[in-house]
Protein backbone atom coordinates (compact mmCIF):
# COMPACT_ATOMS: atom_id res chain seq x y z
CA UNK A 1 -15.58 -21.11 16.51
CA UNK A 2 -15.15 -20.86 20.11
CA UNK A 3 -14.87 -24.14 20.39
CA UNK A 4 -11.60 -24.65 18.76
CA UNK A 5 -10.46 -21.55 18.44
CA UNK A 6 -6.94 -21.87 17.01
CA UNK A 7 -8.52 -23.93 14.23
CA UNK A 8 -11.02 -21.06 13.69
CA UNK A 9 -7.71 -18.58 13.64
CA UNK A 10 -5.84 -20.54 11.11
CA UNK A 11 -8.97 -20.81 8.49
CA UNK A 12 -9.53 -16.91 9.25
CA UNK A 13 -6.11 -16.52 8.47
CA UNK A 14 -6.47 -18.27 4.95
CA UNK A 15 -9.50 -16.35 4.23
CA UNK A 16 -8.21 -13.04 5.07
CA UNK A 17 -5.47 -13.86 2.47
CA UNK A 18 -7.62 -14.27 -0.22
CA UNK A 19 -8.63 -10.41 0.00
CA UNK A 20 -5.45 -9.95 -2.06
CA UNK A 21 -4.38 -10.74 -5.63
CA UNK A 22 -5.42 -12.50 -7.53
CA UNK A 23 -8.89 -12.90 -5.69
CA UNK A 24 -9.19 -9.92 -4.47
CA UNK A 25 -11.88 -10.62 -1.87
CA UNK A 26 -11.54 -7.95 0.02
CA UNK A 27 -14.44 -7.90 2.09
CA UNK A 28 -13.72 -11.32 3.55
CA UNK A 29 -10.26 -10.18 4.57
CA UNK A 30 -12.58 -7.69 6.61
CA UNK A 31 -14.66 -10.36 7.93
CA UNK A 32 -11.94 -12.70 8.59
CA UNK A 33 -9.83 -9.96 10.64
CA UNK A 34 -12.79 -8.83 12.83
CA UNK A 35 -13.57 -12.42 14.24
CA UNK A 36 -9.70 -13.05 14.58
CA UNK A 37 -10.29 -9.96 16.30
CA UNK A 38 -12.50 -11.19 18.24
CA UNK A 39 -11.37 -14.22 18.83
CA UNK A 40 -7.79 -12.39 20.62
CA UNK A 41 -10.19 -10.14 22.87
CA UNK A 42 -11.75 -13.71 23.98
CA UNK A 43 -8.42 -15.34 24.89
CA UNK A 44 -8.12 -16.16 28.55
CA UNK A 45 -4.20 -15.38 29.33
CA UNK A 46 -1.69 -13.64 26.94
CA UNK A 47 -0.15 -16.96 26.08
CA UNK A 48 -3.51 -17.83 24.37
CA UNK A 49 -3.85 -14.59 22.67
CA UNK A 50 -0.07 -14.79 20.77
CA UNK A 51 -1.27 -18.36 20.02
CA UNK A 52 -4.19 -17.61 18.17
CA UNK A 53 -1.89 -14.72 16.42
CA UNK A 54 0.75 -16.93 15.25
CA UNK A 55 -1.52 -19.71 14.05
CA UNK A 56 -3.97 -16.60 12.06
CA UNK A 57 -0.61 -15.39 10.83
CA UNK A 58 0.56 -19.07 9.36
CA UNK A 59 -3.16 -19.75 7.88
CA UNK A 60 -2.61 -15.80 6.15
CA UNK A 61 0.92 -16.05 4.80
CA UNK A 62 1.12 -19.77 3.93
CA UNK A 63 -2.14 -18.81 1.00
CA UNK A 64 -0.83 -15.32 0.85
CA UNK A 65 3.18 -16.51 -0.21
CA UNK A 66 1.83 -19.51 -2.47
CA UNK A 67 2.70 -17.38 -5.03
CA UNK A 68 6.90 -17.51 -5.24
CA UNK A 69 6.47 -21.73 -5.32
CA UNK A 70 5.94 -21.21 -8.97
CA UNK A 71 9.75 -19.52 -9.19
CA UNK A 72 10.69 -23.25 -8.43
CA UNK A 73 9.07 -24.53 -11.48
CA UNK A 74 11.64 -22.93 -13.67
CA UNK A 75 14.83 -23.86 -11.62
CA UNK A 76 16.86 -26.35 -12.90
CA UNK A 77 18.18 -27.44 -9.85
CA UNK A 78 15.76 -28.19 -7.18
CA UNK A 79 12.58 -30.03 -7.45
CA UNK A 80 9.67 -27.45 -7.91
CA UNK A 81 7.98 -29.38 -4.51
CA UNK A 82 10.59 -27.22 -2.43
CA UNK A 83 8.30 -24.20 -3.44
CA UNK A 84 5.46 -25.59 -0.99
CA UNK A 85 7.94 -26.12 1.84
CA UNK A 86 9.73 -22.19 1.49
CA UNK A 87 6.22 -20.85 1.16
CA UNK A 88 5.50 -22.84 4.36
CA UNK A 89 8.43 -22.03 6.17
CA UNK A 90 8.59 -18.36 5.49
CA UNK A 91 4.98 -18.38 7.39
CA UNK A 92 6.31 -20.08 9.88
CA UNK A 93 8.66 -17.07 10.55
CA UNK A 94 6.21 -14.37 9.11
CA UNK A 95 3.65 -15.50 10.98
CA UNK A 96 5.74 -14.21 14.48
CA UNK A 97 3.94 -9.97 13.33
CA UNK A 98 0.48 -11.20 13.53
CA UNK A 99 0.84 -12.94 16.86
CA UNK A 100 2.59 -9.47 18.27
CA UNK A 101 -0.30 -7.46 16.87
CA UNK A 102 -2.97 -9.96 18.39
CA UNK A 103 -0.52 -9.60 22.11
CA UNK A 104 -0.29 -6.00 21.65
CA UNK A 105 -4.19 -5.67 21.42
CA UNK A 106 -5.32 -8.12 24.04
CA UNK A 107 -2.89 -6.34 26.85
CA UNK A 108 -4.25 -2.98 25.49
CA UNK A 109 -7.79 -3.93 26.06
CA UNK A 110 -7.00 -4.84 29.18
CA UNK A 111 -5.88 -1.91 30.83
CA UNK A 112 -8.14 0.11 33.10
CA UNK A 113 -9.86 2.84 30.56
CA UNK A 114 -9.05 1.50 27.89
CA UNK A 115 -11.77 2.47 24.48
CA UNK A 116 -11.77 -0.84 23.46
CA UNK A 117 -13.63 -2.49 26.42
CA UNK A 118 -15.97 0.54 25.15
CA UNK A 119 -16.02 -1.02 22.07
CA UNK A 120 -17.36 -4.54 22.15
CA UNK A 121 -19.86 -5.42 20.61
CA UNK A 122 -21.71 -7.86 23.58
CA UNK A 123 -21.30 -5.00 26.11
CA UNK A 124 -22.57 -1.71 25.28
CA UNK A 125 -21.08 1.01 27.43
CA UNK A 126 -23.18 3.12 29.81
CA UNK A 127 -25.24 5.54 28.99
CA UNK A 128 -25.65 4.34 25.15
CA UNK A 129 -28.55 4.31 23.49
CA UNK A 130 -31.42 1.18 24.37
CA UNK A 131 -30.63 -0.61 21.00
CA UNK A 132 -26.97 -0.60 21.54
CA UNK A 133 -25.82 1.94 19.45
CA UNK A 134 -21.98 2.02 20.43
CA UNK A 135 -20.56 5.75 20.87
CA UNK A 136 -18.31 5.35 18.65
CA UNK A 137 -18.18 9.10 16.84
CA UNK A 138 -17.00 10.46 20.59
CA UNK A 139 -14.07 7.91 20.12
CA UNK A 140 -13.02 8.65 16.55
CA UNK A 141 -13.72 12.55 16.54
CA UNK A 142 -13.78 14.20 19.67
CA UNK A 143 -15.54 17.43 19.57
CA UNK A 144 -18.40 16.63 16.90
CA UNK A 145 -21.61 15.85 17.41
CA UNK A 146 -24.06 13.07 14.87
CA UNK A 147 -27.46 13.82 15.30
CA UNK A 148 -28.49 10.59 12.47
CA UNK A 149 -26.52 8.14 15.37
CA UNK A 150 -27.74 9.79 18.48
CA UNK A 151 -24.60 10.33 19.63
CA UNK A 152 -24.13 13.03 22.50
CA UNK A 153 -21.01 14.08 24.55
């Protein structure tokens, strides 16, 4: 996965689009978003990050918009294979709100303070527990205290 990583982003992509109809495999999408995820957080400039964005977005919206090629069937003027290349092409343009997300959240986690450098999984912040339980109910609810995750403030 690391190795070629946009190759890993555009087969996420395609498996995070089979979490909707009619497959509705949605705890794939989950998987598939995390280690897309992951996979921005890992990118070495910003440039790299909206690449592997775009390319998950084209793998997600090229299975996701299959759907509308089958409008083409029943047109009497164009050939039904146009339906591939407009499912294709709107992807192509779709595919532009994934790579702004995956931009958006590799600058954030780059800033000085910022939770998500908290967050990662392969470096457990200070002052966590020695099997690397993450803190993560002082992120999400300020104020309240879990006694079953150990978490203290």
């Amino acid at each position: 996965m690391t190795r070629y990583p946009a190759l890993a982003c555009l087969v996420l992509g395609a498996l995070a689009a089979t979490g909707f109809a009619p497959l509705d495999l949605w705890p794939l999408t989950l998987v598939a978003f995390a280690l897309w995820m992951k996979l921005v957080h890992d990118a070495p400039t910003l440039r790299r990050a909206l690449w592997r964005g775009w390319v998950f977005g084209v793998g997600h919206f090229t299975v996701n918009n299959n759907w509308f090629q089958h409008a083409f069937d029943f047109q009497d003027a164009m050939p039904p294979v146009l339906g591939y290349f407009a499912a294709v092409g709107l992807a192509l343009y779709l595919a532009v709100f994934p790579m702004l997300a995956g931009g958006v959240a590799w600058r954030a986690a780059r800033r000085p303070g910022s939770p998500t450098r908290r967050l990662y999984w392969s470096s457990p912040p200070p002052g966590s527990r020695p099997n690397g339980c993450v803190r993560l109910c002082s992120l999400a609810m300020p104020g309240i205290r879990s006694a079953s995750s150990g978490c203290q403030q």
